[in-house]
PDB file of N, CA and C in Angstrom:
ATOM      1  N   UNK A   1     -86.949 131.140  47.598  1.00  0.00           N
ATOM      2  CA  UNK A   1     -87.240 132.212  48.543  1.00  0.00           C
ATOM      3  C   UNK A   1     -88.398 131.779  49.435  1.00  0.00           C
ATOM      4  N   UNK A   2     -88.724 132.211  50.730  1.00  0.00           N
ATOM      5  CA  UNK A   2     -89.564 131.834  51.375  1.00  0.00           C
ATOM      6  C   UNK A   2     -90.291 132.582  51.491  1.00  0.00           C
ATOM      7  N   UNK A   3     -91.593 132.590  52.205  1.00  0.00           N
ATOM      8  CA  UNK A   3     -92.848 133.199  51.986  1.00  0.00           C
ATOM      9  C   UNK A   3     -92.199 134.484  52.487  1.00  0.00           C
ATOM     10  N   UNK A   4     -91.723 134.814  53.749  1.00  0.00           N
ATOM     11  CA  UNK A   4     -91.541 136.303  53.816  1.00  0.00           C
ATOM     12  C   UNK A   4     -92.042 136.378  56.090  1.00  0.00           C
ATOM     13  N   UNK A   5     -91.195 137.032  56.273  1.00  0.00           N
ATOM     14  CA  UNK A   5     -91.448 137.308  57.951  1.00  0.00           C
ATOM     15  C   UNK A   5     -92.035 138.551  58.228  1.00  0.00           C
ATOM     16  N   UNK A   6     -93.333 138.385  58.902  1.00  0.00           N
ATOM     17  CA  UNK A   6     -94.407 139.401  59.024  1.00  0.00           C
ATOM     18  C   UNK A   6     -93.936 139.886  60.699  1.00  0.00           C
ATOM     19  N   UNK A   7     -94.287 140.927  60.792  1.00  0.00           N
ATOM     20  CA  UNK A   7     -94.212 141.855  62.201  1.00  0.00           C
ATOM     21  C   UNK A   7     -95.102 142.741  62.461  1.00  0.00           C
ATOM     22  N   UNK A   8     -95.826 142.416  63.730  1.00  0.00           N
ATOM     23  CA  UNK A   8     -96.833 143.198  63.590  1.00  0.00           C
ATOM     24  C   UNK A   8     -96.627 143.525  65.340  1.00  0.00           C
ATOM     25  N   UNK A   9     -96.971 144.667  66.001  1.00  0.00           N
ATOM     26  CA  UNK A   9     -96.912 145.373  66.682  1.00  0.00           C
ATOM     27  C   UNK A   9     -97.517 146.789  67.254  1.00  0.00           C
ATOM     28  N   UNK A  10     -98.479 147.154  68.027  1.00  0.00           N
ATOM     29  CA  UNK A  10     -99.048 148.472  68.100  1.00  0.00           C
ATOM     30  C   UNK A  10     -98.354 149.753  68.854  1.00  0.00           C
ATOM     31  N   UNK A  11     -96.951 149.634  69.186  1.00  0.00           N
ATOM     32  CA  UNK A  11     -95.878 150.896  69.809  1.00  0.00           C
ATOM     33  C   UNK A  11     -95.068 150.779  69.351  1.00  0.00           C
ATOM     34  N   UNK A  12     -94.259 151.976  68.439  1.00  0.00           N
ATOM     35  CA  UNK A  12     -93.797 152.344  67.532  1.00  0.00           C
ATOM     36  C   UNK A  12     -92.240 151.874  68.279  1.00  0.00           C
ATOM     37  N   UNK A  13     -92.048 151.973  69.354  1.00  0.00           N
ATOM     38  CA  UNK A  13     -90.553 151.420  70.003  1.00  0.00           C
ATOM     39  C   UNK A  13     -90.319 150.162  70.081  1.00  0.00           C
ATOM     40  N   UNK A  14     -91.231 149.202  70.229  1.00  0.00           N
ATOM     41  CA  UNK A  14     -91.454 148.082  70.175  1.00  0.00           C
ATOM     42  C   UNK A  14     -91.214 147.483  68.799  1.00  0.00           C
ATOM     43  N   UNK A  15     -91.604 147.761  67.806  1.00  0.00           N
ATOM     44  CA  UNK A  15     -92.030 147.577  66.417  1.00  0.00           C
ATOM     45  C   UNK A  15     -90.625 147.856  66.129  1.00  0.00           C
ATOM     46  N   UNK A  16     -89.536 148.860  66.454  1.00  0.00           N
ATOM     47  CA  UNK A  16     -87.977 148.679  65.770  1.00  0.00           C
ATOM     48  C   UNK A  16     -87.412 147.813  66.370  1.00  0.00           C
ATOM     49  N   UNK A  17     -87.643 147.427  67.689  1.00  0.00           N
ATOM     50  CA  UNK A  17     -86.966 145.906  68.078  1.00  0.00           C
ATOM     51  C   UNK A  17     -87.214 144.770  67.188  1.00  0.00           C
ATOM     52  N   UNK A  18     -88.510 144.640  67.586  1.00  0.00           N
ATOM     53  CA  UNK A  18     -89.193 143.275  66.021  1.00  0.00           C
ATOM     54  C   UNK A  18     -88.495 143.296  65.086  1.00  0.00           C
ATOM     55  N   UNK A  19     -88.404 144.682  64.546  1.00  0.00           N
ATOM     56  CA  UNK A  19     -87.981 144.663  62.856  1.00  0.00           C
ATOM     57  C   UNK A  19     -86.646 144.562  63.071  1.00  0.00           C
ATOM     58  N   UNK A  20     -86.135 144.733  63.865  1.00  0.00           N
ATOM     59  CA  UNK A  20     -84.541 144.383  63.478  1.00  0.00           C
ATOM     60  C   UNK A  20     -84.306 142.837  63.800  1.00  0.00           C
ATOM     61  N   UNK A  21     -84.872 142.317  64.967  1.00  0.00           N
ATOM     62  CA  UNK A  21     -84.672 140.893  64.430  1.00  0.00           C
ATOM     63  C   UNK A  21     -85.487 140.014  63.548  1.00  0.00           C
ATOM     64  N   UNK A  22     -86.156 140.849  63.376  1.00  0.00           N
ATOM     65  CA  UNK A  22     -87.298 140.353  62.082  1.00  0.00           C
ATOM     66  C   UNK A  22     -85.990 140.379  60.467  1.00  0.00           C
ATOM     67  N   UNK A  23     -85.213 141.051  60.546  1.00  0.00           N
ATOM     68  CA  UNK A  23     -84.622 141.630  59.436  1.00  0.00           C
ATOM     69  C   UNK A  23     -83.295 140.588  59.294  1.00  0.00           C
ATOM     70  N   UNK A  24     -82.867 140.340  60.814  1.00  0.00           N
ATOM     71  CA  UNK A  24     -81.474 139.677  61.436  1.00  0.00           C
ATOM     72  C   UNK A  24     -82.528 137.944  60.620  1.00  0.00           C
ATOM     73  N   UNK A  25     -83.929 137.525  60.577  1.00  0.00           N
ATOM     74  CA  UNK A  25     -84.404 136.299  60.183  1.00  0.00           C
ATOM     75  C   UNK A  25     -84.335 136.489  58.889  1.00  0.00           C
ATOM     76  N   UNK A  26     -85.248 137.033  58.298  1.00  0.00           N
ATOM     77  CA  UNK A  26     -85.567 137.231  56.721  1.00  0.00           C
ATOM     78  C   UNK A  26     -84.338 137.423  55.742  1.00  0.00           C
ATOM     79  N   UNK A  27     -83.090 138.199  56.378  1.00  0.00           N
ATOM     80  CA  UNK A  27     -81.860 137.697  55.436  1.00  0.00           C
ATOM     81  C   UNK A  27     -81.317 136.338  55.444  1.00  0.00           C
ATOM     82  N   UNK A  28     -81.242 135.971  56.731  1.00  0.00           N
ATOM     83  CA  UNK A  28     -81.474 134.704  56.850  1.00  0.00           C
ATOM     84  C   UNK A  28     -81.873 133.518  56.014  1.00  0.00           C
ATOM     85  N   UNK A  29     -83.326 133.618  56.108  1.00  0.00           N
ATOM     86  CA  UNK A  29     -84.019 133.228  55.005  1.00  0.00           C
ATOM     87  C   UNK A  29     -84.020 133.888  53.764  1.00  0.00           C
ATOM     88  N   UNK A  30     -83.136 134.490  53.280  1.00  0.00           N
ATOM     89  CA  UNK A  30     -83.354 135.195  52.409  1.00  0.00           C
ATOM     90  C   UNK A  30     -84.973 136.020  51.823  1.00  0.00           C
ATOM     91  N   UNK A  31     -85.642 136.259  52.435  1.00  0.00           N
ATOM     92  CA  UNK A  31     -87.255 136.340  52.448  1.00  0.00           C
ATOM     93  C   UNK A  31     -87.138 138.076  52.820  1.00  0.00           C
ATOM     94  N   UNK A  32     -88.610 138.302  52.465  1.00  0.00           N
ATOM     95  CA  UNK A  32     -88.989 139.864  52.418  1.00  0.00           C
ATOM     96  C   UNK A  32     -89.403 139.887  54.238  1.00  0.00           C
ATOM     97  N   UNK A  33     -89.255 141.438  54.415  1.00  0.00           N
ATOM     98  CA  UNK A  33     -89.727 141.875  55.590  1.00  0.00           C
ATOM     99  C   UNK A  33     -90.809 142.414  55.622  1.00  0.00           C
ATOM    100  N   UNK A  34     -91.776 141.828  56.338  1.00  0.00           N
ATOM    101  CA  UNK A  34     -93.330 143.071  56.143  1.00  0.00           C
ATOM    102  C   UNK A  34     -93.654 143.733  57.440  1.00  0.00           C
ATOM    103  N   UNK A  35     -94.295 144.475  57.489  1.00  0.00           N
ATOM    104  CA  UNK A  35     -94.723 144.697  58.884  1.00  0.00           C
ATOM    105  C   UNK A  35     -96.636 145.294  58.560  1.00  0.00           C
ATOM    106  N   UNK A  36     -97.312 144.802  59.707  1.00  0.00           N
ATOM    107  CA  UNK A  36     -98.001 144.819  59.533  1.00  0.00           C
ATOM    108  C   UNK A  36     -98.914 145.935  60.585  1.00  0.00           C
ATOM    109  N   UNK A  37     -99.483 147.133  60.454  1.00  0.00           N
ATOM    110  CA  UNK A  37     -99.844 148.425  60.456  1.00  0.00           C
ATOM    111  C   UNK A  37    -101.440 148.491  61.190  1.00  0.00           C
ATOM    112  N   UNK A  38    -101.858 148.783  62.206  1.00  0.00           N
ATOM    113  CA  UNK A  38    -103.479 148.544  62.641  1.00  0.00           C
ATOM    114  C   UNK A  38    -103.652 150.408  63.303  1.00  0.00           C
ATOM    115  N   UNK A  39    -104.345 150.804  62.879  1.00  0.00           N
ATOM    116  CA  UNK A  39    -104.236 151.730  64.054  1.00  0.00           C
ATOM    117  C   UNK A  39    -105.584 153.226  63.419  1.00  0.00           C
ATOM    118  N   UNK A  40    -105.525 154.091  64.474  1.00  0.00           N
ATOM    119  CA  UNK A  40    -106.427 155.245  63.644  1.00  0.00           C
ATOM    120  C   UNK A  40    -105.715 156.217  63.770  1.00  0.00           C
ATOM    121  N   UNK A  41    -105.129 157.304  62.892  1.00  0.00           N
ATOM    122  CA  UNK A  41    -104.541 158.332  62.512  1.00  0.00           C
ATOM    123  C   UNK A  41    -102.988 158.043  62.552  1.00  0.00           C
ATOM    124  N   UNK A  42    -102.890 157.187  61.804  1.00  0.00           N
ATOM    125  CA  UNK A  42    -101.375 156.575  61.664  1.00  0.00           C
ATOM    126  C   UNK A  42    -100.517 156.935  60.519  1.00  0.00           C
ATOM    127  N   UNK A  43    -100.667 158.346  59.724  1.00  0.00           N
ATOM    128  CA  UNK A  43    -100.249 158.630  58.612  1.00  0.00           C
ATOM    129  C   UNK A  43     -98.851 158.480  58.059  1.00  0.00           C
ATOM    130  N   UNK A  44     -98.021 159.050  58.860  1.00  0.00           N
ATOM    131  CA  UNK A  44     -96.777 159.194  59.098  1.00  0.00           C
ATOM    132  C   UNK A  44     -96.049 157.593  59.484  1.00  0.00           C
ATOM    133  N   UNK A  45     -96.960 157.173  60.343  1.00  0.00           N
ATOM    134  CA  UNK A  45     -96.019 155.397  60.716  1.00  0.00           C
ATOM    135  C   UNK A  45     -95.724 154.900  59.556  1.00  0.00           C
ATOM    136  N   UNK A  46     -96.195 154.506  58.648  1.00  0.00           N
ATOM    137  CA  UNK A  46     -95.458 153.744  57.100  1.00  0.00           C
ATOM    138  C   UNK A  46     -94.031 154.165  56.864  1.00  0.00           C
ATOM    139  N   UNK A  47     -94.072 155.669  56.939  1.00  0.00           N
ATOM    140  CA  UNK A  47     -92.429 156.070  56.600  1.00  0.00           C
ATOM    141  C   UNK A  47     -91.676 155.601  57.468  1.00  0.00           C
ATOM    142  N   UNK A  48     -92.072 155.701  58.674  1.00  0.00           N
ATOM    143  CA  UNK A  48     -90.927 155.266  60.102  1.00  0.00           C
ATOM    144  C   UNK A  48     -90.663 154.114  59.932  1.00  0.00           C
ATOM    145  N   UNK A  49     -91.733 153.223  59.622  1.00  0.00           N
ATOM    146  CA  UNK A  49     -91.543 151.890  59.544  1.00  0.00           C
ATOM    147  C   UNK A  49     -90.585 151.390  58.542  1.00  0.00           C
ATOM    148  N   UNK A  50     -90.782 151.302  57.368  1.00  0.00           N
ATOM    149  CA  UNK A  50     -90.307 151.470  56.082  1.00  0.00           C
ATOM    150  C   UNK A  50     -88.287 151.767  56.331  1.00  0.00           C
ATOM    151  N   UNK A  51     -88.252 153.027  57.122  1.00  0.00           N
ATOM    152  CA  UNK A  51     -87.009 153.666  57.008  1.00  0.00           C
ATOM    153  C   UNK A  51     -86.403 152.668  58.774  1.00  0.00           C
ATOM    154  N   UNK A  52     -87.096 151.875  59.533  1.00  0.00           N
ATOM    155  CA  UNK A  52     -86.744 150.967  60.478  1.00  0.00           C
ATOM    156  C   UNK A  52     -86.510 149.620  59.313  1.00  0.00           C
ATOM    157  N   UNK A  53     -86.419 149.323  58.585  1.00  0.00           N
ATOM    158  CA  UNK A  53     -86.078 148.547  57.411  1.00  0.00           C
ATOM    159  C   UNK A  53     -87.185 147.125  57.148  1.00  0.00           C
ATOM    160  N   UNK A  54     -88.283 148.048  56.912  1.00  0.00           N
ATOM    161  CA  UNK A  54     -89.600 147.012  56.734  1.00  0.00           C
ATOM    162  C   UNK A  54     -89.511 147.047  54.855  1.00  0.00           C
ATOM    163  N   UNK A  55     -89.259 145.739  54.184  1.00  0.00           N
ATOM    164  CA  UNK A  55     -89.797 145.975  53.117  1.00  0.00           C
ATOM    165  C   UNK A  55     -91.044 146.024  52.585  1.00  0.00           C
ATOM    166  N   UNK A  56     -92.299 145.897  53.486  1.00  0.00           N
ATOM    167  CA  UNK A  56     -93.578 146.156  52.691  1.00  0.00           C
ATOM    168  C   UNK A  56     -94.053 146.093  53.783  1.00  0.00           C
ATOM    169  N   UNK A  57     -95.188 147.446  53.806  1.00  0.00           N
ATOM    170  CA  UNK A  57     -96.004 147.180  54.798  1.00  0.00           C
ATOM    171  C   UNK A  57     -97.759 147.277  54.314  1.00  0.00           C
ATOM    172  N   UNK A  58     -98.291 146.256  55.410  1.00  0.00           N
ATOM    173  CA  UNK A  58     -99.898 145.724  55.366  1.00  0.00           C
ATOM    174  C   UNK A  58    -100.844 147.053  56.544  1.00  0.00           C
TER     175      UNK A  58
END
Protein backbone atom coordinates (compact mmCIF):
# COMPACT_ATOMS: atom_id res chain seq x y z
CA UNK A 1 0.00 0.00 0.00
CA UNK A 2 1.30 3.41 -0.48
CA UNK A 3 1.65 6.19 1.79
CA UNK A 4 -1.80 7.67 0.99
CA UNK A 5 -2.94 11.03 -1.36
CA UNK A 6 -3.41 14.17 0.69
CA UNK A 7 -5.82 17.14 -0.53
CA UNK A 8 -5.81 20.12 0.80
CA UNK A 9 -7.85 23.11 -0.29
CA UNK A 10 -9.61 26.31 1.40
CA UNK A 11 -13.34 26.41 -0.81
CA UNK A 12 -15.49 23.85 -0.10
CA UNK A 13 -16.37 23.56 -4.18
CA UNK A 14 -13.03 23.29 -5.03
CA UNK A 15 -12.11 20.64 -2.41
CA UNK A 16 -14.98 18.07 -4.19
CA UNK A 17 -13.17 18.45 -7.44
CA UNK A 18 -9.68 17.48 -5.70
CA UNK A 19 -11.31 14.75 -3.88
CA UNK A 20 -12.75 13.11 -6.63
CA UNK A 21 -9.69 12.94 -8.55
CA UNK A 22 -7.82 12.56 -5.53
CA UNK A 23 -10.09 9.33 -5.04
CA UNK A 24 -10.00 8.45 -9.16
CA UNK A 25 -5.57 8.29 -7.78
CA UNK A 26 -5.64 6.61 -4.41
CA UNK A 27 -7.76 3.58 -5.80
CA UNK A 28 -5.40 3.59 -8.15
CA UNK A 29 -2.79 3.28 -5.89
CA UNK A 30 -4.69 1.47 -3.85
CA UNK A 31 -3.82 4.12 -0.89
CA UNK A 32 -6.06 6.09 1.65
CA UNK A 33 -7.64 9.49 0.86
CA UNK A 34 -6.99 12.37 3.32
CA UNK A 35 -7.89 15.72 3.09
CA UNK A 36 -6.45 18.18 4.84
CA UNK A 37 -8.77 20.97 6.87
CA UNK A 38 -7.25 24.80 7.85
CA UNK A 39 -9.75 27.20 8.69
CA UNK A 40 -11.75 29.16 11.77
CA UNK A 41 -15.30 28.04 12.50
CA UNK A 42 -15.23 25.05 10.30
CA UNK A 43 -17.41 22.64 12.37
CA UNK A 44 -19.60 21.11 10.02
CA UNK A 45 -16.73 20.84 6.98
CA UNK A 46 -15.36 17.31 8.31
CA UNK A 47 -18.82 15.79 7.59
CA UNK A 48 -19.03 17.34 4.02
CA UNK A 49 -15.75 16.34 3.44
CA UNK A 50 -15.79 12.87 4.72
CA UNK A 51 -19.34 12.23 2.85
CA UNK A 52 -17.30 13.96 -0.64
CA UNK A 53 -15.33 10.57 -0.04
CA UNK A 54 -12.26 11.71 2.08
CA UNK A 55 -11.06 8.79 4.14
CA UNK A 56 -9.38 10.75 6.94
CA UNK A 57 -9.22 14.06 7.55
CA UNK A 58 -6.11 16.39 9.14
Amino acid sequence: MSPGVWVFSEKLELTAEMLSKGRELADKLQAELAAIVLGYDIKEKPDEILNLGADKIY
